[in-house]
Protein backbone atom coordinates (compact mmCIF):
# COMPACT_ATOMS: atom_id res chain seq x y z
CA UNK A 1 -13.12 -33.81 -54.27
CA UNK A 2 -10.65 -30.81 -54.33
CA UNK A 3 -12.51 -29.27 -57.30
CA UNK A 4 -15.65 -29.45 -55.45
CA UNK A 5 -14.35 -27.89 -52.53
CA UNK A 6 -12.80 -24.90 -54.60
CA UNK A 7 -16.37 -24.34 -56.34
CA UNK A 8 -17.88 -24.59 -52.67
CA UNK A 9 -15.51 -22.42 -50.85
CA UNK A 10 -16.42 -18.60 -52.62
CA UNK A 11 -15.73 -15.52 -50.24
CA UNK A 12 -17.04 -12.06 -51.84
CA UNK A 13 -15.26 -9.36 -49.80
CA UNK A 14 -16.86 -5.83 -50.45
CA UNK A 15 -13.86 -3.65 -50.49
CA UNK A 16 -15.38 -0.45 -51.98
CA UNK A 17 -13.66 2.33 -51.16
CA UNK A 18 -10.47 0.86 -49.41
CA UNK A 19 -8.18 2.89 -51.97
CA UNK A 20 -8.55 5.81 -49.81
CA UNK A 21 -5.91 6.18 -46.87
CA UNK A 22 -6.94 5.60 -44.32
CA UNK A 23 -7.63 3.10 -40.78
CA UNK A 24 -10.06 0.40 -42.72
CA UNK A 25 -7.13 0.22 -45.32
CA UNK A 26 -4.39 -0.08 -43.07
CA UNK A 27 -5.61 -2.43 -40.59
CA UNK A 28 -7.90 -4.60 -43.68
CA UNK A 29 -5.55 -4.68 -46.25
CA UNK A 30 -2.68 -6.80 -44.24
CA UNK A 31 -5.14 -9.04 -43.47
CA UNK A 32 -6.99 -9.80 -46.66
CA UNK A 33 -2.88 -10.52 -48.28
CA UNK A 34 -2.25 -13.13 -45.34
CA UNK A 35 -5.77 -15.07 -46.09
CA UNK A 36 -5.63 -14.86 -49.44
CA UNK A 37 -1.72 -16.19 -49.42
CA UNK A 38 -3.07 -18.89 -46.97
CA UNK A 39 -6.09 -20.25 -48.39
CA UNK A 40 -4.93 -20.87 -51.43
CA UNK A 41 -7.57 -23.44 -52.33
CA UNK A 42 -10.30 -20.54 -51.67
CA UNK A 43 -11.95 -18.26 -54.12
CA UNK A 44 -12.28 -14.64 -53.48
CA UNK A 45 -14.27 -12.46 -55.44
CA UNK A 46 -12.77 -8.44 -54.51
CA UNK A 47 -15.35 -5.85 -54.99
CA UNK A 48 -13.38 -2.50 -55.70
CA UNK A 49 -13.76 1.14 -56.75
CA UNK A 50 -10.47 0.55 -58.56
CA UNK A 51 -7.78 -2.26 -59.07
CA UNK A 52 -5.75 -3.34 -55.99
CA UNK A 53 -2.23 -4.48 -56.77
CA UNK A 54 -1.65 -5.78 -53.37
CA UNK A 55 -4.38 -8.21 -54.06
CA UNK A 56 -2.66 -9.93 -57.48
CA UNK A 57 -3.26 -13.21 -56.49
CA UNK A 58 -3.96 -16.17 -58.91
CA UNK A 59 -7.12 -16.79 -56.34
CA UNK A 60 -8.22 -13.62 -56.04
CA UNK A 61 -10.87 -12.19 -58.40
CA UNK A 62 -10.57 -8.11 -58.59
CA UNK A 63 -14.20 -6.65 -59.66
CA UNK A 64 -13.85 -3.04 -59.99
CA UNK A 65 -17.62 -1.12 -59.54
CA UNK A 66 -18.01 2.72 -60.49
CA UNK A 67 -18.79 3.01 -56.58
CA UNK A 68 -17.49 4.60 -53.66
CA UNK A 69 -18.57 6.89 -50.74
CA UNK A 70 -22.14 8.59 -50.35
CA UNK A 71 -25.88 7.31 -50.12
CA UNK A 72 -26.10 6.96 -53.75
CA UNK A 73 -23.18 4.46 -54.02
CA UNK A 74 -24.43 2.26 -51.58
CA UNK A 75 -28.04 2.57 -52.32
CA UNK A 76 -27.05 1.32 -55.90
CA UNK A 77 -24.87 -1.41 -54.18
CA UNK A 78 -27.70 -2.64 -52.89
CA UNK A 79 -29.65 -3.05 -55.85
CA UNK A 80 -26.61 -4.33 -57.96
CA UNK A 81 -24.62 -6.99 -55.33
CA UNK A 82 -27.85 -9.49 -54.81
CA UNK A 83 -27.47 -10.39 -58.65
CA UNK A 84 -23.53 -10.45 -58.34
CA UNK A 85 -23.58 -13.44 -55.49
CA UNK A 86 -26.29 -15.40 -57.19
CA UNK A 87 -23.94 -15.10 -60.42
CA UNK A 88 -20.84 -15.89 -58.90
CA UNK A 89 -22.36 -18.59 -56.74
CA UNK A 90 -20.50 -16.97 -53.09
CA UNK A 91 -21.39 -18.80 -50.22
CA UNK A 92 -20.01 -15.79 -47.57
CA UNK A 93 -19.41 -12.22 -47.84
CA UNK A 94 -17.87 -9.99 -45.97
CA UNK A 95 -18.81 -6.55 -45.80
CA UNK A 96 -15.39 -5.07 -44.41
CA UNK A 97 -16.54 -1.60 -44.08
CA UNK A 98 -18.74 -1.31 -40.93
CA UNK A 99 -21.58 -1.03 -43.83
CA UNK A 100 -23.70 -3.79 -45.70
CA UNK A 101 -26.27 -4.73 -48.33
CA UNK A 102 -29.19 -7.06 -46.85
CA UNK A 103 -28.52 -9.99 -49.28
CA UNK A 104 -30.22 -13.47 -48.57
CA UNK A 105 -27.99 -15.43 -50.78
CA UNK A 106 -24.72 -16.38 -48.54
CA UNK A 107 -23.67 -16.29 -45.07
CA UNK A 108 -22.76 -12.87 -43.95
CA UNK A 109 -20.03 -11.10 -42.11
CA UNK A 110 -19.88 -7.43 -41.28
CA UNK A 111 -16.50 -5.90 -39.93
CA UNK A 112 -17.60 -2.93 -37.79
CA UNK A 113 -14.33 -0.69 -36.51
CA UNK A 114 -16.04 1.83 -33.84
CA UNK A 115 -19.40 2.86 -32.49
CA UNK A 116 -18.17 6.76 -32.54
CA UNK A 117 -21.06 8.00 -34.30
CA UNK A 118 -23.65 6.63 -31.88
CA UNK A 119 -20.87 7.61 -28.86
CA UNK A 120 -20.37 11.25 -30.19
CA UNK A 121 -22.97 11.85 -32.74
CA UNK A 122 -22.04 16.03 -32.56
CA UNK A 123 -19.18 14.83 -34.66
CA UNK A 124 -21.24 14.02 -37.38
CA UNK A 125 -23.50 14.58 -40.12
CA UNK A 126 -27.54 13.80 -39.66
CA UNK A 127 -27.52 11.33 -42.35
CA UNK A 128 -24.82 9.57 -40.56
CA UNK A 129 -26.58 9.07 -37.62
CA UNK A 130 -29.62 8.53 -38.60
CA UNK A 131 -28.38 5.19 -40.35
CA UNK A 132 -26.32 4.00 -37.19
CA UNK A 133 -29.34 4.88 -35.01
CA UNK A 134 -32.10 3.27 -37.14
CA UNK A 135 -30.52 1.59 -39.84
CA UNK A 136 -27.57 -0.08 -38.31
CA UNK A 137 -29.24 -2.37 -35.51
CA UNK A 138 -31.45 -4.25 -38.83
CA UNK A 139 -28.47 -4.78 -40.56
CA UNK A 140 -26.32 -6.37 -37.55
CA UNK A 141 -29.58 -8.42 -36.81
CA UNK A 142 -29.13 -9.98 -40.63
CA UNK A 143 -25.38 -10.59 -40.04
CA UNK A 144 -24.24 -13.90 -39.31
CA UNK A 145 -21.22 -12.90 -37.49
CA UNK A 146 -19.43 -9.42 -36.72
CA UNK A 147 -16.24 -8.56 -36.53
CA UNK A 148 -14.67 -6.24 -34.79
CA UNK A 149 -11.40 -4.93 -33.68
CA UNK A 150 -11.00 -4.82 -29.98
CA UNK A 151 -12.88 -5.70 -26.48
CA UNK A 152 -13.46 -2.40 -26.11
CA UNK A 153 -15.14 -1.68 -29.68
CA UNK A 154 -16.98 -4.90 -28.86
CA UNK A 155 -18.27 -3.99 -25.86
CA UNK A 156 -19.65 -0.90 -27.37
CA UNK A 157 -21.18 -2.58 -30.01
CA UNK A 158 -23.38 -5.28 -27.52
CA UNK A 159 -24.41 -1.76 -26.01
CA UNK A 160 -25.47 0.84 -28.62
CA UNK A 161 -26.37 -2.23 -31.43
CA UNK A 162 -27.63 -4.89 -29.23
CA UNK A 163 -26.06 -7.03 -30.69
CA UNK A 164 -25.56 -10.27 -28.74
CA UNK A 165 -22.03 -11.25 -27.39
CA UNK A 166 -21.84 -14.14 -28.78
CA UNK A 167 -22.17 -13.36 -32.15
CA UNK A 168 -19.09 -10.90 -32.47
CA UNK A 169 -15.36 -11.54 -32.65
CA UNK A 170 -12.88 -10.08 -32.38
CA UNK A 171 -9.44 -9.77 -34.21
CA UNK A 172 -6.88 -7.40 -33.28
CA UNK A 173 -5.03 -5.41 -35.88
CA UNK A 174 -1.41 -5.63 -35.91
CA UNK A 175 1.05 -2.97 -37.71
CA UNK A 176 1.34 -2.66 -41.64
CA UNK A 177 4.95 -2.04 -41.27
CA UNK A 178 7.87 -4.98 -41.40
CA UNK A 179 11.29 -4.71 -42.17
CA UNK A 180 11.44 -4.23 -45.87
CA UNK A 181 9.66 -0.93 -45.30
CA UNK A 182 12.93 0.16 -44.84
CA UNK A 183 14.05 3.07 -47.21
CA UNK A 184 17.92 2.79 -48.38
CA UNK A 185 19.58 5.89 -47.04
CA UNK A 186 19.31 8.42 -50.44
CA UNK A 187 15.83 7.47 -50.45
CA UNK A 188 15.57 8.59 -46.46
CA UNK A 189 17.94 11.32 -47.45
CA UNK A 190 15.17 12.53 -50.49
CA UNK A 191 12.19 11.92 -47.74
CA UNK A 192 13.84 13.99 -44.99
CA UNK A 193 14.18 16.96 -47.56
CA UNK A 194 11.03 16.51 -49.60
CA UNK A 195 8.98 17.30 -46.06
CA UNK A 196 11.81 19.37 -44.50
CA UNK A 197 11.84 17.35 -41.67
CA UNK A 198 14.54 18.54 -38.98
CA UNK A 199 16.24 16.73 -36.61
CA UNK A 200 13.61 16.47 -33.79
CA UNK A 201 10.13 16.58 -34.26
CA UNK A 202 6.64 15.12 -32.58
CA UNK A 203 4.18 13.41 -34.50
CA UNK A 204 0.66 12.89 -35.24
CA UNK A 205 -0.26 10.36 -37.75
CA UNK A 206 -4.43 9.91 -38.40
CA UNK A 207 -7.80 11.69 -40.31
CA UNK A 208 -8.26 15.41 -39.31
CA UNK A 209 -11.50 14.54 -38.33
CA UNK A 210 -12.94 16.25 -35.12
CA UNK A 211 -12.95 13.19 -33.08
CA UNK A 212 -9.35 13.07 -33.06
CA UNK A 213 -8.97 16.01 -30.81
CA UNK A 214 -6.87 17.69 -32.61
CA UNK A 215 -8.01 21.22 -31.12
CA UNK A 216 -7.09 20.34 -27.95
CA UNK A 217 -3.55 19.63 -29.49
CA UNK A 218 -3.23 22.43 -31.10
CA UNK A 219 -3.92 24.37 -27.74
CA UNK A 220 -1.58 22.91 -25.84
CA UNK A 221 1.64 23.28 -28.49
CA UNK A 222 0.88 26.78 -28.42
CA UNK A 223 1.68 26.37 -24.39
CA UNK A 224 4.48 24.30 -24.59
CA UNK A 225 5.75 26.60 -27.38
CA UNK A 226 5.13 29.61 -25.12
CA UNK A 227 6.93 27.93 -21.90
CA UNK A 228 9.87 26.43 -23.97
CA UNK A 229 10.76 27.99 -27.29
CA UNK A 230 13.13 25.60 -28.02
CA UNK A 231 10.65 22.66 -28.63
CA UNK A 232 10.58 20.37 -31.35
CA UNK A 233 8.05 21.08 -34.06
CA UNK A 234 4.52 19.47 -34.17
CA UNK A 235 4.38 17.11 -37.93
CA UNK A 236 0.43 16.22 -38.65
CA UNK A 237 0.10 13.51 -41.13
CA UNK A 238 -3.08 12.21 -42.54
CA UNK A 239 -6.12 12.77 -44.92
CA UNK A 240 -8.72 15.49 -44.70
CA UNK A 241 -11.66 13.26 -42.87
CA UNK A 242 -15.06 14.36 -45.07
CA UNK A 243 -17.45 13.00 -42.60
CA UNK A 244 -16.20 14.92 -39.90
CA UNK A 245 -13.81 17.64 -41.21
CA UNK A 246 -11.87 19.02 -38.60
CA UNK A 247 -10.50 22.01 -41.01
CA UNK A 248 -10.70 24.90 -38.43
CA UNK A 249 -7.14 23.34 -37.18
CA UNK A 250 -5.45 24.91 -39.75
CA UNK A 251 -7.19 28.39 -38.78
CA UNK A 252 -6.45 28.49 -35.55
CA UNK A 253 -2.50 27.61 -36.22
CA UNK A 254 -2.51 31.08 -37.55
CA UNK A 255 -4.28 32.74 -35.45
CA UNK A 256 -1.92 31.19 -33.05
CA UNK A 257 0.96 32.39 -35.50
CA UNK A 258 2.21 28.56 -35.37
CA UNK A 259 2.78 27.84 -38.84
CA UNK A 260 6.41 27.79 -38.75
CA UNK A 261 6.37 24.96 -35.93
CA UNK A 262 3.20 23.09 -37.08
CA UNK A 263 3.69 21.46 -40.15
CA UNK A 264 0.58 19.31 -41.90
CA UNK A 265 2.24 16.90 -44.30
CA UNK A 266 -1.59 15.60 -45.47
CA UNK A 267 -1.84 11.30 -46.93
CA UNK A 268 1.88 10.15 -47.45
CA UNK A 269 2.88 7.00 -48.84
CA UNK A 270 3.66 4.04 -46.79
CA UNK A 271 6.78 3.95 -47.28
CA UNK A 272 7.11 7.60 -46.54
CA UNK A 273 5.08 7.30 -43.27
CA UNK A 274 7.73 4.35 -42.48
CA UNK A 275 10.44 7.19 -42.83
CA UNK A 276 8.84 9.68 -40.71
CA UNK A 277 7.63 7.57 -38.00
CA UNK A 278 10.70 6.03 -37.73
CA UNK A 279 12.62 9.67 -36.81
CA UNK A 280 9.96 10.84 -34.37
CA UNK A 281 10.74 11.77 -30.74
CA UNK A 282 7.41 10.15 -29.96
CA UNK A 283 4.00 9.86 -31.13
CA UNK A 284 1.05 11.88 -29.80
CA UNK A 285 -2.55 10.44 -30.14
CA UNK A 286 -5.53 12.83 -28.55
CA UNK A 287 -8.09 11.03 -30.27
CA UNK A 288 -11.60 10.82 -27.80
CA UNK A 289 -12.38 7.66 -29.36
CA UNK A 290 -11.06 5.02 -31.46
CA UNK A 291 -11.99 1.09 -32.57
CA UNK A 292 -8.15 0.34 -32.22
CA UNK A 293 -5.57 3.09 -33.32
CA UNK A 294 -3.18 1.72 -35.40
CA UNK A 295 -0.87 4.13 -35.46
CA UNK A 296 0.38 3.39 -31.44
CA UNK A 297 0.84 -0.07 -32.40
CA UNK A 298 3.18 0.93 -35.54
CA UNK A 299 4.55 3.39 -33.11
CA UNK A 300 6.01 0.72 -30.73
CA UNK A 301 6.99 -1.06 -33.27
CA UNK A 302 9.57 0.86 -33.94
CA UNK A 303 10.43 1.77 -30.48
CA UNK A 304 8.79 4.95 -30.75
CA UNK A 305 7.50 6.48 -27.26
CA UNK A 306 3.41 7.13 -27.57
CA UNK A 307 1.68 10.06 -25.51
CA UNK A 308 -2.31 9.17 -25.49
CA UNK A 309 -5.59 9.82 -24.46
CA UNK A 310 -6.64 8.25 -21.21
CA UNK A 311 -10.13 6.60 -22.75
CA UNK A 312 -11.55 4.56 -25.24
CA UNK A 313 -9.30 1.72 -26.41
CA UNK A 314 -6.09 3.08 -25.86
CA UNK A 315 -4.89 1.72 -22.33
CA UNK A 316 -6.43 -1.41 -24.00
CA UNK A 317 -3.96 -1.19 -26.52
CA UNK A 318 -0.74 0.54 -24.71
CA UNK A 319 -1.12 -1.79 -21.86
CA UNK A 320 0.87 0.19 -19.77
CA UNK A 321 3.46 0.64 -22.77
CA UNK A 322 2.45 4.44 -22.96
CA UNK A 323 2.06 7.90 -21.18
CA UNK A 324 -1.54 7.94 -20.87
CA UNK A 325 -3.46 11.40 -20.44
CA UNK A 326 -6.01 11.52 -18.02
CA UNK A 327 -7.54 15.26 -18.73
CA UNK A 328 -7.49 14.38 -22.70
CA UNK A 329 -9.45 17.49 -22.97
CA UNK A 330 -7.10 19.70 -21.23
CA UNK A 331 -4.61 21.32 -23.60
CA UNK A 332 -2.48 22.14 -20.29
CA UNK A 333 -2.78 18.68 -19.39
CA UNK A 334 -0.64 17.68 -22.78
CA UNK A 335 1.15 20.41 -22.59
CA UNK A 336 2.52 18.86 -19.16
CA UNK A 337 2.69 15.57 -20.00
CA UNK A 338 4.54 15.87 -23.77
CA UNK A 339 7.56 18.97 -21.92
CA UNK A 340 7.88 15.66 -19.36
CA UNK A 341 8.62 13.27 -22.13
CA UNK A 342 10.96 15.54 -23.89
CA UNK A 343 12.52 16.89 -21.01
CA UNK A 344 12.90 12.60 -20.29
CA UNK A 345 15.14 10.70 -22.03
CA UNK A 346 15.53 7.99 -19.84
CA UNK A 347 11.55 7.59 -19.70
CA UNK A 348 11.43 7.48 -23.60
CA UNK A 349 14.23 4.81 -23.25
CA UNK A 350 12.26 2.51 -20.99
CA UNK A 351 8.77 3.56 -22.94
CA UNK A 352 10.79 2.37 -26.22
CA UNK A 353 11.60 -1.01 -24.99
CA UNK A 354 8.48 -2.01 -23.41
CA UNK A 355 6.90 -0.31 -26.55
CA UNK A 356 8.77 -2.60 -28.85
CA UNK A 357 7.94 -5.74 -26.39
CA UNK A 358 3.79 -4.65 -26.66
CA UNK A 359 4.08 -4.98 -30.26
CA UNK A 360 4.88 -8.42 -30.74
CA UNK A 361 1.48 -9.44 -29.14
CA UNK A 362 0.10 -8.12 -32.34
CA UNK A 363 0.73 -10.80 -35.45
CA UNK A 364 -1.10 -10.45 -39.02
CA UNK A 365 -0.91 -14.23 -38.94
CA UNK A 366 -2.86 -15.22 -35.96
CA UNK A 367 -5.11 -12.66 -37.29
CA UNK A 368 -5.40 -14.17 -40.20
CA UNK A 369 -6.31 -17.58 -38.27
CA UNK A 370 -9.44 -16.20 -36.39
CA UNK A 371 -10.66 -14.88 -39.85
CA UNK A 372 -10.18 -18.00 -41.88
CA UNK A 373 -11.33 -20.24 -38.87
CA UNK A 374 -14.76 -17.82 -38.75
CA UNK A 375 -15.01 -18.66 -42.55
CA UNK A 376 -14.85 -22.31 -41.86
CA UNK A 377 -17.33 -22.39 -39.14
CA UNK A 378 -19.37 -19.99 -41.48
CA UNK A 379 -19.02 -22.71 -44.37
């Protein structure tokens, strides 16, 4: 009986393209570890551009595919994965990166992060949105369930997908950090000196990607650098974002002549990002639009204070554990709001605790539940 129920029970995840820092890998690889630790008994069959060592597990089946990013990729994907279910004999896969093959050979389950494209298609390329606009909606209609990541992404998706309630869950994110992140002090000490990192600093952790605002930001540190010489310097952390490149950043911090106060660190490892989180005054998010954000959650966390756009997901998120900015588009608006928070430490006290308190409401495990409980329902 056990036997058959192994050879029954055969999850393909497509993965493709998770190796590359990021939101999908932060908020999919923590989950993917907790269900394949807890469903032992399962198969999964891991469809990767390269090996994952995070996903070692004696149930856990890597395939690596020559694939990645671009039309080509998945147009091949499509062709190829049909043949690779039938072979492997899956009976669900999930398609964890808001894109999907039309397979007829297994229940299907699409994770879909954010409608941004269809929300604020100037941010992106034509052949973007020409597959959200037309392409998207068919595929969604041939899902069996979709995931997403908060009410608010949800809500979005029902409106630009039409895609009915009922059919979508949703399963919050929770941070990638826990308490063996923590570096022994020479290995802070090396961080700290490999990125020059002073005492005080600001942060922004996420893609420089033109959704994120970060033009806005820019703007307003040159105010608040221009009204108070003294403050802290800006750190940007994060990857280049292809899609939606948001490059001319780095121009206009010379024009501005802010490059010896705005520092761009680029991708850092985790347990880098753990180090310089960890040391940051607070955390400053502009972003117009997100699925979730991870990076406030892994913010309060660590008691870290969180300055954030007033739209989108984010008050969803903060709960009233963060200073939220109304004018999001106003660099004088920031400007205001992140002098208050410095010039506050008994704010960034209380935002700390009830930061920290947030957090907890965020748990890989129960995560881990709703997935493995929409795989039994699915099976």
């Amino acid at each position: 009986m056990k036997e058959n129920q192994s050879i029954k029970n055969n999850i393909a995840i497509d993965a493709l393209g998770i190796n590359h820092v990021g939101g999908a890998r932060s908020v999919t690889l923590p989950l993917l570890k907790r269900v394949f630790k807890m469903k032992k008994e399962w198969r999964f069959f891991c469809f990767l551009t390269q090996f994952e060592e995070d996903f070692n597990f004696p149930n856990v089946k890597q395939i690596v595919l020559p694939l990645s990013k671009g039309p080509f990729s998945r147009l091949l994907f499509q062709l190829v994965f049909p043949i690779l279910v039938i072979v492997y004999k899956i009976d669900i896969t999930h398609f964890i990166k808001s894109q999907a093959s039309l397979i007829f050979f297994s229940k299907k389950v699409l994770t879909i992060y954010d409608c941004t494209i269809l929300k604020y298609p100037q941010y992106f390329n034509l052949l973007s949105r020409l597959f959200w606009r037309h392409l998207q909606p068919i595929v969604c209609r041939n899902m069996d369930r979709i995931i997403t990541i908060s009410e608010n992404a949800k809500s979005e998706i029902i409106e630009f997908l039409n895609v009915p309630p009922e059919k979508i869950s949703v399963i919050y994110p929770a941070p990638q950090f826990d308490s063996r992140d923590a570096n022994p002090d020479q290995a802070k000490k090396t961080i700290r000196q490999k990125y020059t990192l002073g005492e005080e600093y600001i942060l922004y952790i996420g893609q420089i990607g033109l959704k994120k605002n970060l033009n806005t930001l820019i703007k307003a540190y040159k105010i608040i650098k221009e009204k108070r010489p003294d403050a802290p310097p800006l750190i940007l952390v994060g990857p280049r974002y292809h899609l939606s490149d948001a490059g001319e950043i780095f121009d206009m911090i010379d024009r501005f002549n802010l490059n010896e106060c705005i520092h761009y660190l680029g991708p850092v490892e985790k347990h880098q990002l753990y180090e310089i989180l960890s040391k940051a005054l607070f955390l400053l998010f502009p972003s117009v639009h997100e699925g979730f954000g991870i990076p406030l959650v892994e913010a309060m966390q660590q008691g870290i204070p969180v300055i954030a756009s007033n739209t989108s997901v984010m008050p969803e998120v903060l709960n009233n554990a963060g200073v939220l900015v109304n004018e999001f588009l106003s660099p004088s608006a920031w400007a205001d709001k992140i002098i208050q928070l410095y010039d506050d430490p008994e704010l960034r006290n209380q935002l700390s605790i009830q930061g920290s308190n947030r957090a907890k409401n965020f748990s890989w495990k129960t995560s881990a539940e709703k997935l493995i409980h929409i795989y039994e329902e699915l099976l």
